[in-house]
Protein backbone atom coordinates (compact mmCIF):
# COMPACT_ATOMS: atom_id res chain seq x y z
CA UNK A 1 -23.77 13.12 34.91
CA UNK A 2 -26.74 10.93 33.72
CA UNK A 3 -26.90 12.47 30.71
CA UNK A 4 -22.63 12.03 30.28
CA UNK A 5 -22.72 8.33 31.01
CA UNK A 6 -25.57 8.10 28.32
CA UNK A 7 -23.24 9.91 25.83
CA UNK A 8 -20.51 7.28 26.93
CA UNK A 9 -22.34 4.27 25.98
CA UNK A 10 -24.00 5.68 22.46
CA UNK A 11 -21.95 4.20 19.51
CA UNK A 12 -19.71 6.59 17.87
CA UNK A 13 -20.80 7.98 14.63
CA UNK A 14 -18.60 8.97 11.73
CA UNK A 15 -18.52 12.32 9.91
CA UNK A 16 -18.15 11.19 6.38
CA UNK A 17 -17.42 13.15 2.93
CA UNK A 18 -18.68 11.60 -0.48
CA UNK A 19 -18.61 13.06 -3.89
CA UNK A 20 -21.53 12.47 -5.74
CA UNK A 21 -20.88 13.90 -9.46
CA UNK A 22 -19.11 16.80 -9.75
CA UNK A 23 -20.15 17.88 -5.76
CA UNK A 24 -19.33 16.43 -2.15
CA UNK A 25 -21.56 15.68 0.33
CA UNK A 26 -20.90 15.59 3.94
CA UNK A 27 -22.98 12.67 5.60
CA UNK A 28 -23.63 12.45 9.63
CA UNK A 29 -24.56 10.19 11.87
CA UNK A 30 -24.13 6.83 10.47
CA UNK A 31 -22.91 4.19 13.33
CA UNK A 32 -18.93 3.84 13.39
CA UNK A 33 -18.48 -0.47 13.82
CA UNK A 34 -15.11 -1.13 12.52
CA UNK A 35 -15.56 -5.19 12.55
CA UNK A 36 -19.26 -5.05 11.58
CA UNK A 37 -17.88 -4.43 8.01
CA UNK A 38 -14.21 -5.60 8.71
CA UNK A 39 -14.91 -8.11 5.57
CA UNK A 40 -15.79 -5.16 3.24
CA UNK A 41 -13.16 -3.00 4.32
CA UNK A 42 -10.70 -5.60 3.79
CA UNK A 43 -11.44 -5.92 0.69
CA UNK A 44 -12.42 -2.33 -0.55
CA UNK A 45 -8.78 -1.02 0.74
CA UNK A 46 -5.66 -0.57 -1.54
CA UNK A 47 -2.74 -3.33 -1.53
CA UNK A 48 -0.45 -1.75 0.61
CA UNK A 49 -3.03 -0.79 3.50
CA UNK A 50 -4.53 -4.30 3.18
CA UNK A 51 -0.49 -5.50 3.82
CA UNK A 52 0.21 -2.93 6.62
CA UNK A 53 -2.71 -4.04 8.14
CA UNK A 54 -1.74 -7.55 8.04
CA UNK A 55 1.57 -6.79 9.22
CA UNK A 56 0.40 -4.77 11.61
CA UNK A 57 -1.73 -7.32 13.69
CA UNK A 58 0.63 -10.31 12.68
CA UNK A 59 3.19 -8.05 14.56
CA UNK A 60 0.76 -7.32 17.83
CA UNK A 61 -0.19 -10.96 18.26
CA UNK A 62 3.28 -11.92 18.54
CA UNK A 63 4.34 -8.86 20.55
CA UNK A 64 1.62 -9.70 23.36
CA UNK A 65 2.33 -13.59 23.56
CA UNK A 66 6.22 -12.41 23.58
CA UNK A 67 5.10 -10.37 26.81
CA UNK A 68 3.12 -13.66 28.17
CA UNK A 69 6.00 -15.97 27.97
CA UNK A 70 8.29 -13.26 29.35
CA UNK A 71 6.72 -12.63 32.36
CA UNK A 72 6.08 -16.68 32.88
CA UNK A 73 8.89 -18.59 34.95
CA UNK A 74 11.15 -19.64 32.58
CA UNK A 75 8.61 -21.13 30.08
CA UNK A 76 11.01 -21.73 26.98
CA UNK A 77 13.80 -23.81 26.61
CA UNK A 78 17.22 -22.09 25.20
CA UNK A 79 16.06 -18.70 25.95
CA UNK A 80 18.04 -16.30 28.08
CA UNK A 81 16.44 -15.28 31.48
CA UNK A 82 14.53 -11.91 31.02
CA UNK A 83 14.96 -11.77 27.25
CA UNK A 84 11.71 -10.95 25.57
CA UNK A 85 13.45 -10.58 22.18
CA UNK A 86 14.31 -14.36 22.49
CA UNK A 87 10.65 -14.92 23.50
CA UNK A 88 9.11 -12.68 20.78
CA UNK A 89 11.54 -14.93 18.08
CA UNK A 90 9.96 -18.22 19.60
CA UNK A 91 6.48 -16.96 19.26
CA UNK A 92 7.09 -16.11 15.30
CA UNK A 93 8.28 -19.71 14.66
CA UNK A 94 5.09 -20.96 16.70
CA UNK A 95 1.87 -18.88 15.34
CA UNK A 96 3.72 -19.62 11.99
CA UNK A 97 3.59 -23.30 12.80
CA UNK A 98 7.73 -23.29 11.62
CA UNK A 99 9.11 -24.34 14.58
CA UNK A 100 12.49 -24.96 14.15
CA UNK A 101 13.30 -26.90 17.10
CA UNK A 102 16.17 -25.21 19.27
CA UNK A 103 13.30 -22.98 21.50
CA UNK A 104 10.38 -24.99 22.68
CA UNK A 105 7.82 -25.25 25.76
CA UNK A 106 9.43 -26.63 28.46
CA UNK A 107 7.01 -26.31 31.23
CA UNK A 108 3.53 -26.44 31.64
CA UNK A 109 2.77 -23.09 31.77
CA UNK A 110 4.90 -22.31 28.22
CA UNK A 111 2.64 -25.83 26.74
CA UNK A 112 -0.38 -23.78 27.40
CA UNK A 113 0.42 -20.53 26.10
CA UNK A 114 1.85 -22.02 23.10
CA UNK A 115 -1.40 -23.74 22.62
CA UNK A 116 -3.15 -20.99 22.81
CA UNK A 117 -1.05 -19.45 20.17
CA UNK A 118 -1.26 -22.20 17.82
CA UNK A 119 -4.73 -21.59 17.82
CA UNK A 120 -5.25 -18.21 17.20
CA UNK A 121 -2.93 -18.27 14.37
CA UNK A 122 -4.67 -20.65 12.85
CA UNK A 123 -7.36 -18.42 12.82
CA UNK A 124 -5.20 -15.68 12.03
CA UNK A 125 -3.94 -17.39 9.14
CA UNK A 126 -7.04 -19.17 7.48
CA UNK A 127 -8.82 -15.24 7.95
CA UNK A 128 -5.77 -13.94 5.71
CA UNK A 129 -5.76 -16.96 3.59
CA UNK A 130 -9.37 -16.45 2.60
CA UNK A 131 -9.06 -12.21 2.03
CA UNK A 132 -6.03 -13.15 0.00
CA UNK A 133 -8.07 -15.31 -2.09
CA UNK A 134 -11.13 -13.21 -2.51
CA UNK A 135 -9.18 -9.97 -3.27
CA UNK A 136 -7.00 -12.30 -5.53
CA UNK A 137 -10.10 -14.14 -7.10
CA UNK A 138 -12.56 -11.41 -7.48
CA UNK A 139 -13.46 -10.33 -11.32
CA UNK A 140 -13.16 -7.24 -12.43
CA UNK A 141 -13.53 -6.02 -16.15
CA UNK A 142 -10.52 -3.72 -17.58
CA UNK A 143 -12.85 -1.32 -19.66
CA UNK A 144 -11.17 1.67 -20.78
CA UNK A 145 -13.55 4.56 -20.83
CA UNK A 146 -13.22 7.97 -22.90
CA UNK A 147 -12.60 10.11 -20.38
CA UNK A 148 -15.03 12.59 -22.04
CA UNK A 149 -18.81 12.23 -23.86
CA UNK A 150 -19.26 14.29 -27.01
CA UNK A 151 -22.47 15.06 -28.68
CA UNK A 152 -23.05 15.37 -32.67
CA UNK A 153 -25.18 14.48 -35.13
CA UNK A 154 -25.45 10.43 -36.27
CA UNK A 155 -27.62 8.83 -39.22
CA UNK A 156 -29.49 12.49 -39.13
CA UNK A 157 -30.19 12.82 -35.47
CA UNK A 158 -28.15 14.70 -32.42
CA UNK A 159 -27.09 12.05 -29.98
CA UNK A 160 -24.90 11.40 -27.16
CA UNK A 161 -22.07 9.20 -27.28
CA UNK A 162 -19.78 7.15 -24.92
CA UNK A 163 -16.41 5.13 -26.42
CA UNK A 164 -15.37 1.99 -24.85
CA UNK A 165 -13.04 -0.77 -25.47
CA UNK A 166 -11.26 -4.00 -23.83
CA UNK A 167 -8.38 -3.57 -22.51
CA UNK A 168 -7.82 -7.06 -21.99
CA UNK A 169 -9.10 -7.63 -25.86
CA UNK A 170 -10.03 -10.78 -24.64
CA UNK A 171 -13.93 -11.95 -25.01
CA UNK A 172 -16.89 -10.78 -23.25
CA UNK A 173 -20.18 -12.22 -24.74
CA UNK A 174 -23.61 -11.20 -24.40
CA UNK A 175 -21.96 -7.77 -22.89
CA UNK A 176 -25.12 -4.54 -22.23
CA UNK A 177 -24.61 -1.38 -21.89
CA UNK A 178 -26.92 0.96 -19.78
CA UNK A 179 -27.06 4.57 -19.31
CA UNK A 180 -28.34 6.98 -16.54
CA UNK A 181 -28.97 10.76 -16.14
CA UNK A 182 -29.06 11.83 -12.49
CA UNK A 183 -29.93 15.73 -12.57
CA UNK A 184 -31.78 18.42 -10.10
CA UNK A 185 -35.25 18.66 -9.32
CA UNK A 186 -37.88 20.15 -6.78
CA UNK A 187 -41.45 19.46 -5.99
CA UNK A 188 -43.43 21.05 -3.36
CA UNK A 189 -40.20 23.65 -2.38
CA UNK A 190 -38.19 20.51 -1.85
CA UNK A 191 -34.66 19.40 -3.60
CA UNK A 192 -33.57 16.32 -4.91
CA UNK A 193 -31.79 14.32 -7.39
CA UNK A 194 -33.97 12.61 -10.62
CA UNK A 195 -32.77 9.98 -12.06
CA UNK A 196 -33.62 8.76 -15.68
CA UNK A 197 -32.85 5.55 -18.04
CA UNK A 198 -31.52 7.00 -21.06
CA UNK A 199 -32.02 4.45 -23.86
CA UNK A 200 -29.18 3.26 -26.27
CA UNK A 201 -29.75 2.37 -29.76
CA UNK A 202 -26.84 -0.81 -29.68
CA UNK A 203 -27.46 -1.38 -25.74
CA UNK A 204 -26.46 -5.31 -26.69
CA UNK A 205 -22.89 -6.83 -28.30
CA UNK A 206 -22.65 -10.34 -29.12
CA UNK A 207 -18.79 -10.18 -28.44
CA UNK A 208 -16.90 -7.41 -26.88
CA UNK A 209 -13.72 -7.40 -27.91
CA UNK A 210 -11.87 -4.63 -29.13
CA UNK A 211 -13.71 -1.20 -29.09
CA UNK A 212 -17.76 -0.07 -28.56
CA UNK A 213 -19.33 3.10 -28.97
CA UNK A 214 -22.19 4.06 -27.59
CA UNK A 215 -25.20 5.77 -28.62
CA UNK A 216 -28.23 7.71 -27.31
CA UNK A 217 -30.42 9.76 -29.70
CA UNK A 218 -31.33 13.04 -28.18
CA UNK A 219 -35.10 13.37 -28.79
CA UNK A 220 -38.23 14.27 -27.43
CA UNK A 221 -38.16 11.12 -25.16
CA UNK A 222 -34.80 12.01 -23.59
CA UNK A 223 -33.99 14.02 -20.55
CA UNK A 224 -31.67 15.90 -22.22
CA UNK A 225 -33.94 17.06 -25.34
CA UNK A 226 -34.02 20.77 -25.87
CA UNK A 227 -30.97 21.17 -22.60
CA UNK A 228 -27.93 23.30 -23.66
CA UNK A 229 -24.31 22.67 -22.08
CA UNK A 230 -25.28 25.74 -19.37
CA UNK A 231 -28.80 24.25 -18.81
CA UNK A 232 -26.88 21.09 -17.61
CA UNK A 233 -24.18 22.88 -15.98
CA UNK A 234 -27.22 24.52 -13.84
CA UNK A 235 -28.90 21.42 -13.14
CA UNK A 236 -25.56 19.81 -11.58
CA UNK A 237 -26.50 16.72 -14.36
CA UNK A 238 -24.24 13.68 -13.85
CA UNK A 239 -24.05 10.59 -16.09
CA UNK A 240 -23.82 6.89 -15.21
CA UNK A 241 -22.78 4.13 -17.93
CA UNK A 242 -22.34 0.51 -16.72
CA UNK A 243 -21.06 -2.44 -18.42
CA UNK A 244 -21.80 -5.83 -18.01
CA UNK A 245 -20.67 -9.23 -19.67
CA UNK A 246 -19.93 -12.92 -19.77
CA UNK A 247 -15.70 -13.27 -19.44
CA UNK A 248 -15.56 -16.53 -21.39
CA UNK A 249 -11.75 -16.24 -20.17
CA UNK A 250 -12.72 -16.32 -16.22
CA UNK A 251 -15.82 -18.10 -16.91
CA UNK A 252 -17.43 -14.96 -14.32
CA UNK A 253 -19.98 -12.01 -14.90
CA UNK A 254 -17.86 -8.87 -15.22
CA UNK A 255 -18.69 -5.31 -14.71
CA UNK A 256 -17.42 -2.08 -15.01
CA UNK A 257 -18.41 1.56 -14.16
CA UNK A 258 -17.64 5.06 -15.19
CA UNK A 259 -19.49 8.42 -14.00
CA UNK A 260 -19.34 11.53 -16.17
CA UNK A 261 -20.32 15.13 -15.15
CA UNK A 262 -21.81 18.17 -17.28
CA UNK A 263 -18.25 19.00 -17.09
CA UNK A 264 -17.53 16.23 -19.55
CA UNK A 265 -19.61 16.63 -22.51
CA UNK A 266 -18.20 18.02 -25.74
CA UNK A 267 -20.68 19.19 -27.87
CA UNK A 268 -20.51 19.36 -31.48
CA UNK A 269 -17.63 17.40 -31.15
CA UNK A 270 -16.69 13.52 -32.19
CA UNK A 271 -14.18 10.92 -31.05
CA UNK A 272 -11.00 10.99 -33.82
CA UNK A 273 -11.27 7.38 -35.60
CA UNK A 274 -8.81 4.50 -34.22
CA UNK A 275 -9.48 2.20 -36.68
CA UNK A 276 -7.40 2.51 -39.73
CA UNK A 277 -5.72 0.07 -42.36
CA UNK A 278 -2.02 -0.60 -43.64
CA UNK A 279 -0.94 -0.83 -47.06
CA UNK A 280 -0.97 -4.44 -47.08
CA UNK A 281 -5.15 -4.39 -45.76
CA UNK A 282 -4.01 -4.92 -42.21
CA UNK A 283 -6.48 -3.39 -39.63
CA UNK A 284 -5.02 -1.33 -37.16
CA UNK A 285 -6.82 0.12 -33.69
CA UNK A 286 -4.41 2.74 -32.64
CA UNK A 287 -5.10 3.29 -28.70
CA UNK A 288 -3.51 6.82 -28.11
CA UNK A 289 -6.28 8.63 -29.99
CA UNK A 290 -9.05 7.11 -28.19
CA UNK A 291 -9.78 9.68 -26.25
CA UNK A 292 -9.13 12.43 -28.37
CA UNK A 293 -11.97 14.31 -30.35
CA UNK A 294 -12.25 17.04 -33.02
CA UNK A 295 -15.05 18.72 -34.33
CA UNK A 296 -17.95 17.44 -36.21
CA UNK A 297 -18.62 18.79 -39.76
């Protein structure tokens, strides 16, 4: 029994699966506290969650202070003895603040609960107000990523390399690029993941506008010199590339990441050119090719 009411009053812990690359992982044990991170799931959740869930609570609050004037003697003017749909109307047009005048407190009893009401929706609402805003407000970066990373020989060397471009085409200064490798290892009869820096040869662009590509030369310095596509495949090797950059538009640091897995490489391969010219000189950046490759001579 001791042991039960010990169980009782542990905090319940969430079974959890992540993928990480081109694998899941299960985690355990991590403490389950909805509204220690209500702020971050609020604002990690899609649209129409975040709107159900509004909706949702909006609903309950006026469903239980429906119930309270219902059971109260008569606490509402104009409403018909014993009807709680007349009482649940009444408290939509108060924690709303509309008030439109025909129902209204009439006693002391329906002053007080409508006080109370007024005050948690003011709460209610100011909460909602602010996650509106800061889902509304927050910046985000429309890169569009290739969705694979091809391999091939540039200025004389074999390197690895990653198209981008701007959605928005508007401008992001001073944007940087930077690359990880994340692959297998073991030391002492023990697994775990290595991570490396892989350096770029353009890590820096002045203005990122339209389109980017970028470049790492496969050498002796770089974790994946001398590794063939089933060396990486073996290794479970994953690939981080993270953008960052001044939106002159927003005036607000933006930033944008995309993971690739072994599964995404293409090697000997290069991305099919975009860029191309009309008749009359006009440049031309045709979008529906940019992920497509072909390959290399």
């Amino acid at each position: 029994m001791a042991n039960m009411a010990a169980r009782k009053n542990e905090p319940r812990r969430r079974t959890r699966t992540v993928r990480v690359g081109d694998r899941e992982a299960v985690s355990q044990g991590l403490e389950k506290r909805f509204f220690d991170d209500f702020s971050h799931r609020s604002m990690t959740t899609s649209w129409p969650r975040f709107v159900m869930g509004a909706a949702i609570v909006f609903i309950l609050l006026n469903a239980v202070f429906a119930f309270v004037y219902w059971v109260g003697d008569d606490p509402v003017a104009n409403v018909p003895r014993g009807s709680y749909i007349y009482d649940l109307y009444f408290s939509i047009e108060t924690i709303s603040t509309v008030g439109y005048g025909d129902l209204h407190p009439q006693t002391h009893y329906g002053h007080v609960v409508a006080s109370l009401e007024m005050f948690t929706g003011l709460f209610y609402a100011g909460v909602l107000t602010g996650l509106i805003f800061a889902r509304f407000s927050r910046p985000r970066a429309r890169v569009l990523f290739a969705d694979s990373m091809v391999v091939s020989n540039h200025e004389g060397h074999r390197t690895l390399m990653i198209r981008i471009a701007n959605e928005r085409q508007n401008t992001i200064s001073n944007a940087s690029a930077k690359l990880w490798m994340t692959r297998a290892a073991g030391a002492d009869g023990r697994y775990f993941r290595a991570i490396y820096e892989m350096p770029l040869l353009r890590r820096e662009s002045p203005v990122f506008m339209l389109s980017w590509t970028i470049f790492h030369r496969i050498d002796e310095a770089s974790p994946m010199f001398n590794l063939t596509a089933e060396d990486l495949a073996n290794l479970s090797a994953t690939f981080v590339i993270i953008i960052d950059g001044f939106d002159e538009s927003s005036a607000q640091i933006v930033r944008a990441r995309r993971g690739y897995t072994h599964a995404d490489l293409r090697f000997d391969e290069r991305y099919v050119d975009i860029l191309d010219s009309s008749e009359d000189g006009e440049l031309t950046l045709d979008y529906r090719k940019f992920h497509d490759t072909e390959p290399s001579p």
